[in-house]
C-alpha atoms as a PDB file:
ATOM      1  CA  UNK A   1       0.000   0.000   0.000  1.00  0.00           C
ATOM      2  CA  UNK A   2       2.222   2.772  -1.096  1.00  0.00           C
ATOM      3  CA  UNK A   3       1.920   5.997   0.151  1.00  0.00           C
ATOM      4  CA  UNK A   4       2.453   9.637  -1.598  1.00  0.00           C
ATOM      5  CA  UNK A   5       2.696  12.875  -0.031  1.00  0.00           C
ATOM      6  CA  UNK A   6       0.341  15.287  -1.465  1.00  0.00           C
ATOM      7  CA  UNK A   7       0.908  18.488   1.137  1.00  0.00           C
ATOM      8  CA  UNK A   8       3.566  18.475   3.627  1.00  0.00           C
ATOM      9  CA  UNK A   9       3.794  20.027   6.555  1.00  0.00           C
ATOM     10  CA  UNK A  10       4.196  24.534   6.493  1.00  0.00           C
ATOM     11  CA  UNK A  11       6.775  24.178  10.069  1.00  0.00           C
ATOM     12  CA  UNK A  12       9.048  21.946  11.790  1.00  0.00           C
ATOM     13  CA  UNK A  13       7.920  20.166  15.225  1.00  0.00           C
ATOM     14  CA  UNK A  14      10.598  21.977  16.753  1.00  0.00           C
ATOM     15  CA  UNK A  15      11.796  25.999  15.137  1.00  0.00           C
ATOM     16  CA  UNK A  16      15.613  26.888  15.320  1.00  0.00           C
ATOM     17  CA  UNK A  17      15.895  29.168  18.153  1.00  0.00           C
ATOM     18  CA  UNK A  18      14.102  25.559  20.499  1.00  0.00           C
ATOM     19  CA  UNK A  19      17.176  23.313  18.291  1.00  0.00           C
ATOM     20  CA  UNK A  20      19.807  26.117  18.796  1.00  0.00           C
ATOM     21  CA  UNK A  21      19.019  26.367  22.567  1.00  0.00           C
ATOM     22  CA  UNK A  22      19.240  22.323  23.114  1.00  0.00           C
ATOM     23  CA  UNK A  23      22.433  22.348  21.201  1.00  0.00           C
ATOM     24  CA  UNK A  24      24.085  25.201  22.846  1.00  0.00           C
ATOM     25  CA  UNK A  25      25.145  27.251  20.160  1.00  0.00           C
ATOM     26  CA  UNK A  26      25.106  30.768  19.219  1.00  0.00           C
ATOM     27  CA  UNK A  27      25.380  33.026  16.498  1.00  0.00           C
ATOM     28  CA  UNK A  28      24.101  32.375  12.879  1.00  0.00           C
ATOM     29  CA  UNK A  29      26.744  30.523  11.204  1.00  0.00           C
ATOM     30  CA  UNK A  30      25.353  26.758  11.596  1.00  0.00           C
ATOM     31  CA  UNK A  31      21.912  28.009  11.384  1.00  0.00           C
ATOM     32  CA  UNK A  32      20.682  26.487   7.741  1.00  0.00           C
ATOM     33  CA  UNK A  33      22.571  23.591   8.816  1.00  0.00           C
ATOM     34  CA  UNK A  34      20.968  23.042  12.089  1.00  0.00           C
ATOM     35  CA  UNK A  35      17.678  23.617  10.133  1.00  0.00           C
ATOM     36  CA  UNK A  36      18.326  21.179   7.654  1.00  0.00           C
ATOM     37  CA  UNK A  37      19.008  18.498  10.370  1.00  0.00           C
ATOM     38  CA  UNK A  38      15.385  19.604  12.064  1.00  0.00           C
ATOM     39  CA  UNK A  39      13.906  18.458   9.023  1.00  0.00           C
ATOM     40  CA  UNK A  40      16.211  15.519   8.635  1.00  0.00           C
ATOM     41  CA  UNK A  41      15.003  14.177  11.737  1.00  0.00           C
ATOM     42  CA  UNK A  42      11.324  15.120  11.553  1.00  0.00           C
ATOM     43  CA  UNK A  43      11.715  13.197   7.997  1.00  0.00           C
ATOM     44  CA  UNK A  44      13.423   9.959   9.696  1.00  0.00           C
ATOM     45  CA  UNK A  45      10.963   9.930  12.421  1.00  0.00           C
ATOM     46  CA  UNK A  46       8.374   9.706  10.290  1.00  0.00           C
ATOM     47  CA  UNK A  47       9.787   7.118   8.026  1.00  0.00           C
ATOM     48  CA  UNK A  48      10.553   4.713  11.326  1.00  0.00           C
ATOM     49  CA  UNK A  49       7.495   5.001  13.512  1.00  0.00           C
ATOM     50  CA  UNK A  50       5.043   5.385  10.516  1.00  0.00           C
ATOM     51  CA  UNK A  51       3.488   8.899  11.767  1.00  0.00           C
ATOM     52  CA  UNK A  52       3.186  12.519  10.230  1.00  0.00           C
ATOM     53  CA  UNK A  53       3.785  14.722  12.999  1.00  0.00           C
ATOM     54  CA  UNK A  54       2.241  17.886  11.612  1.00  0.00           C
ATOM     55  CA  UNK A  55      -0.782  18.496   9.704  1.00  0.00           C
ATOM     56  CA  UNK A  56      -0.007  16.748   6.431  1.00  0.00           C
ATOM     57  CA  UNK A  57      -2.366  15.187   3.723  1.00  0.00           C
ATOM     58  CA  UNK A  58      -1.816  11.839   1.423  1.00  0.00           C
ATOM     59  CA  UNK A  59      -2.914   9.799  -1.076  1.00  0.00           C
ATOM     60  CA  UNK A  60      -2.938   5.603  -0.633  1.00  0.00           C
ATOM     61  CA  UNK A  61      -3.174   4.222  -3.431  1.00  0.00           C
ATOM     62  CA  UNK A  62      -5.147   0.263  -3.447  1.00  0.00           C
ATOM     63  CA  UNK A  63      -5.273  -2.262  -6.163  1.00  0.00           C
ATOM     64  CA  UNK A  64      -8.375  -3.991  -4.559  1.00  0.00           C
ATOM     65  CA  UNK A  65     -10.284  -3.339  -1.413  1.00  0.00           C
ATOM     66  CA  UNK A  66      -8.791  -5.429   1.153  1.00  0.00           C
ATOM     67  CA  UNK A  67     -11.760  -6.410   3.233  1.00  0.00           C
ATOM     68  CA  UNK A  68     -14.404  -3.828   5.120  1.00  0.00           C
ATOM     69  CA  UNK A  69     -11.187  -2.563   6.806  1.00  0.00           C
ATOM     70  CA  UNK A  70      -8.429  -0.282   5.583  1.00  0.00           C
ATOM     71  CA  UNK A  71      -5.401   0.084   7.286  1.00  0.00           C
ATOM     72  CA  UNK A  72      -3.577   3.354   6.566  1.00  0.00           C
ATOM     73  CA  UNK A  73      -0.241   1.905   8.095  1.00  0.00           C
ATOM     74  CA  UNK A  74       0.708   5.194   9.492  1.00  0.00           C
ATOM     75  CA  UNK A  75      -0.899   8.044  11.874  1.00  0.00           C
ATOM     76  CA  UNK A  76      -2.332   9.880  13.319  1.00  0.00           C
ATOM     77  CA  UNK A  77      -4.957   9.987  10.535  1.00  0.00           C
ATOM     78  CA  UNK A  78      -7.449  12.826  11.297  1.00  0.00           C
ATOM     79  CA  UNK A  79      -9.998  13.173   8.548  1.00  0.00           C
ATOM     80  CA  UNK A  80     -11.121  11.516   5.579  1.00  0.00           C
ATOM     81  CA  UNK A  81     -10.505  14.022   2.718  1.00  0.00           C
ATOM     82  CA  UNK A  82     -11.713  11.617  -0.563  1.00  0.00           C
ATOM     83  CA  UNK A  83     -12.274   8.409  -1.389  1.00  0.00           C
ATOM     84  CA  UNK A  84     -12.396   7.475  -5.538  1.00  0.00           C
ATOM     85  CA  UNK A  85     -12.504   3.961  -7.530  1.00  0.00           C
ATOM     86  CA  UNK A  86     -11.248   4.650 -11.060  1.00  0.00           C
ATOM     87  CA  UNK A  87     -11.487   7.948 -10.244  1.00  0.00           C
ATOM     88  CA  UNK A  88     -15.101   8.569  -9.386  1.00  0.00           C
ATOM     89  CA  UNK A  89     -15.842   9.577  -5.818  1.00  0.00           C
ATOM     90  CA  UNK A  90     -17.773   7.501  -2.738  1.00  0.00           C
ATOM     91  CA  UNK A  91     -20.500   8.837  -1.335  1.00  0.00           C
ATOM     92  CA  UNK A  92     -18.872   9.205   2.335  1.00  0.00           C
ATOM     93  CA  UNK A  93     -21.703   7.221   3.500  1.00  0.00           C
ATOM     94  CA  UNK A  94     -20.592   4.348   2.644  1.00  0.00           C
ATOM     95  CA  UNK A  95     -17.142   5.329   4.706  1.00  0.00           C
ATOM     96  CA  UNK A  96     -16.378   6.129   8.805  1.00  0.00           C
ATOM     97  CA  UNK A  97     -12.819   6.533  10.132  1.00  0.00           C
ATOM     98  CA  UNK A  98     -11.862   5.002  12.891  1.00  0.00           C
ATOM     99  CA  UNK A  99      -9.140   8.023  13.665  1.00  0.00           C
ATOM    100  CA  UNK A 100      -5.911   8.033  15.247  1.00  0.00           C
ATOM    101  CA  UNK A 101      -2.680   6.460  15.697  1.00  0.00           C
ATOM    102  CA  UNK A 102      -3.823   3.053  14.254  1.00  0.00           C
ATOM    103  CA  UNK A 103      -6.803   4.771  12.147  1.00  0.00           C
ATOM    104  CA  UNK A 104      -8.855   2.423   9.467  1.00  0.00           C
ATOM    105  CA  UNK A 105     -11.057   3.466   7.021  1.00  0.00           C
ATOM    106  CA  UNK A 106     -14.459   1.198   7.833  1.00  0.00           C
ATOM    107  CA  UNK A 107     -17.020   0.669   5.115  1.00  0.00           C
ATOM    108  CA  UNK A 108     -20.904   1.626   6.883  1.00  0.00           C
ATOM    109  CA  UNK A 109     -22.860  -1.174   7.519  1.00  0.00           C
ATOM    110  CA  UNK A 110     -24.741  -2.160   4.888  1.00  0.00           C
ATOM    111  CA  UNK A 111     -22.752  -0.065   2.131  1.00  0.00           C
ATOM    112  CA  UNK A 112     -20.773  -1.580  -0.783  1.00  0.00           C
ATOM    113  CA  UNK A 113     -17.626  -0.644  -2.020  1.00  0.00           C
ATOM    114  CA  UNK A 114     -17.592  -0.678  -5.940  1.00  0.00           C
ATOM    115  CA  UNK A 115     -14.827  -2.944  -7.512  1.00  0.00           C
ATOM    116  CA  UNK A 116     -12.050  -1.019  -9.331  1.00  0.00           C
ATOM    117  CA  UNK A 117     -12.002  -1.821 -13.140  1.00  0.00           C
ATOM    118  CA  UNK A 118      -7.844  -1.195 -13.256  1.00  0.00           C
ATOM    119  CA  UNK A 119      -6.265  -3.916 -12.352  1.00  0.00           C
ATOM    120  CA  UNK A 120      -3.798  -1.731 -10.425  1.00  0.00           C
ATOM    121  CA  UNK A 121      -4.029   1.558  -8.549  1.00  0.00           C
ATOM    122  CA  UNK A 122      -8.080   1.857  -9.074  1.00  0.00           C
ATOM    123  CA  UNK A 123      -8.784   2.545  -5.333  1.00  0.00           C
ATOM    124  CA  UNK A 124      -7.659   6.035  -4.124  1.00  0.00           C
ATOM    125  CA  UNK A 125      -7.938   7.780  -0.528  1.00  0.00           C
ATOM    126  CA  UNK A 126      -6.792  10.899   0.167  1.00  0.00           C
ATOM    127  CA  UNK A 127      -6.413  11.286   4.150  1.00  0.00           C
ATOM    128  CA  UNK A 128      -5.178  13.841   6.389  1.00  0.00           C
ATOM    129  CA  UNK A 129      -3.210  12.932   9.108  1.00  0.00           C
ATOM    130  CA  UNK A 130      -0.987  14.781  11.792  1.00  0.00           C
ATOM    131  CA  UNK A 131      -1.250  15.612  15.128  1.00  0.00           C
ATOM    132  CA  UNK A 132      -1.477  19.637  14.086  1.00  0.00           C
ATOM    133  CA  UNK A 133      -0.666  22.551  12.623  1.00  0.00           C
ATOM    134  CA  UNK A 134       1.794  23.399  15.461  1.00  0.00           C
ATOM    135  CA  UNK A 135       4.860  22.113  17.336  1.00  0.00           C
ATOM    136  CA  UNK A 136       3.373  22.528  20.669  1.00  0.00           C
ATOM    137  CA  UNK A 137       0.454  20.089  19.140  1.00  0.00           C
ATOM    138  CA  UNK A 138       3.260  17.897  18.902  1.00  0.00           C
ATOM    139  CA  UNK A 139       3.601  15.182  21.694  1.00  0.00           C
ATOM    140  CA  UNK A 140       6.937  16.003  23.667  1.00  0.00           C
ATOM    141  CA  UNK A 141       8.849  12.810  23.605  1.00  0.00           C
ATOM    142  CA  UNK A 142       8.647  12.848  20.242  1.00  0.00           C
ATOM    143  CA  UNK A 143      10.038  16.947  20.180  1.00  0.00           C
ATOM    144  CA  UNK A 144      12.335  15.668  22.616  1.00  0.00           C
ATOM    145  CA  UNK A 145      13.479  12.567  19.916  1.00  0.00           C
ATOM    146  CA  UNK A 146      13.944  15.378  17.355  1.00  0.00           C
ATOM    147  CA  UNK A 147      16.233  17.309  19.543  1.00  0.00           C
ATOM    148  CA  UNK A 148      18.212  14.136  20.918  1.00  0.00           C
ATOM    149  CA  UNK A 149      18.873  13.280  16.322  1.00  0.00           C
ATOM    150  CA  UNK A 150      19.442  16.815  15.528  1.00  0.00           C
ATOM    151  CA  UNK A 151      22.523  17.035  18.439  1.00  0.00           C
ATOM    152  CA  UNK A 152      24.074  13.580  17.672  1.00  0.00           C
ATOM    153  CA  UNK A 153      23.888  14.264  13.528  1.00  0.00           C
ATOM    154  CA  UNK A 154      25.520  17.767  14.863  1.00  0.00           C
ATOM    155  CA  UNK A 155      27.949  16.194  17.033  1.00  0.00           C
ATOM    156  CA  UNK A 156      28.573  13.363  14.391  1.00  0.00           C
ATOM    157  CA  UNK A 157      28.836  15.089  11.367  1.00  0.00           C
ATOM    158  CA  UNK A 158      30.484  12.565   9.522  1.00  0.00           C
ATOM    159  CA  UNK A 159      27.244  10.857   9.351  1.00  0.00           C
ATOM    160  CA  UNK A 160      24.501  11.301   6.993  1.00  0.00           C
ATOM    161  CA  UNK A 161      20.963  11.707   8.389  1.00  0.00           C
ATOM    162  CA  UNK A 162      18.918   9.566   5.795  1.00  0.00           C
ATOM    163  CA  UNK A 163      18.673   6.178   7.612  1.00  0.00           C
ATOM    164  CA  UNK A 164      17.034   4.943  10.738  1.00  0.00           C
ATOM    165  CA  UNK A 165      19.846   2.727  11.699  1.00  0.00           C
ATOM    166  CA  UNK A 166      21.347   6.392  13.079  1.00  0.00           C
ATOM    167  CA  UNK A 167      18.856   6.149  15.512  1.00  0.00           C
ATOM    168  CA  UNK A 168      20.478   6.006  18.613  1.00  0.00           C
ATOM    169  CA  UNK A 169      18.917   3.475  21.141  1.00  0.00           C
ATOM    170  CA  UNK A 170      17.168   6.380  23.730  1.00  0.00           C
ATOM    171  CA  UNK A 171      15.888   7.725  20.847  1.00  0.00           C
ATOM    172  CA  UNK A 172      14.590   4.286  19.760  1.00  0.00           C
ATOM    173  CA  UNK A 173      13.198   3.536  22.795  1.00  0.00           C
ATOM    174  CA  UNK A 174      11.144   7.546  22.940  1.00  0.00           C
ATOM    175  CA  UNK A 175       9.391   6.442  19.518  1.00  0.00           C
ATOM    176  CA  UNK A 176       8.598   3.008  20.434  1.00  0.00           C
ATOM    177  CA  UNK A 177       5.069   3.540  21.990  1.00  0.00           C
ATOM    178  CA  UNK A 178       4.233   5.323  18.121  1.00  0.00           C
ATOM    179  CA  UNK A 179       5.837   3.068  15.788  1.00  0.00           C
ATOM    180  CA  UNK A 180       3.768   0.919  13.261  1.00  0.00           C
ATOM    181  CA  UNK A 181       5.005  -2.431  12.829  1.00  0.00           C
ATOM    182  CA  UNK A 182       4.315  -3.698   9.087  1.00  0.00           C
ATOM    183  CA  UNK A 183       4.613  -6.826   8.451  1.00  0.00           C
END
């Protein structure tokens, strides 16, 4: 079930002057660096625990229906923005969202879900998901995660912040209660 950013977030989880102050450092020189690790981190946060920490919305793209059930795979999920087979649009009575971190799209009782005529990628719902607009809307462990990644990538330069194998093991173990296993 892939995935596909449509709008990403406007902020960080955490602005410079919050990073800046948890790193100890003044002056302007590092600044677009220390920026660029803010959104680093918010990136491989995202990517390991499966969640869009600010207001984001995304497209998942289905082959089939998979049962009465959709799992999105990846939260919080806060509204359902569309739902289309072969590009025509369900009536969103036929659909409830269970929201949250482990949010599924439910078909009503009673409803039927039309069957794609593509053999692949008929089935399209666009979903927003996030926990807000803000930082502060943000849970604090996982501002506090951010801030632990930016300081070791700034500490550890020599190491490039695109994999979640950098992830050190507190930082593991702060995500842990939001990460989405997949099997």
């Amino acid at each position: 079930m892939p995935h596909t950013l449509v709008t990403g977030p406007v902020s960080e989880p955490v602005d410079l002057a919050d990073a800046k102050l948890h790193l100890r450092v003044d002056g302007i020189d590092e600044d677009v660096l220390i920026e660029g690790y803010i959104s680093a981190a918010r990136l491989s946060i995202e990517a390991y625990a499966g969640l869009a920490l600010l207001d984001q919305s995304w497209d998942l793209v289905l082959d089939s229906w998979p049962g009465p059930v959709v799992d999105f795979n990846m939260g919080p999920i806060t509204s359902i923005l569309s739902v289309s087979v072969d590009g025509k649009a369900l009536s969103p009575d036929t659909y409830n969202l269970a929201p949250g971190l482990n949010a599924r799209l439910v078909r009503t009782d009673g409803a039927t879900w039309p069957r794609p005529k593509s053999l692949a990628a008929g089935i399209a719902v666009r979903f927003a998901s996030g926990f807000g607009a803000n930082g502060s809307d943000v849970p604090r462990d996982l501002r506090h995660a951010l801030l632990m990644i930016v300081a070791h990538w700034y500490e550890n330069r020599e190491l490039a912040p695109d994999t979640s194998d950098q992830l050190t093991p507190p930082v593991r173990r702060l995500l842990a209660p939001y990460r989405k296993l997949r099997l």
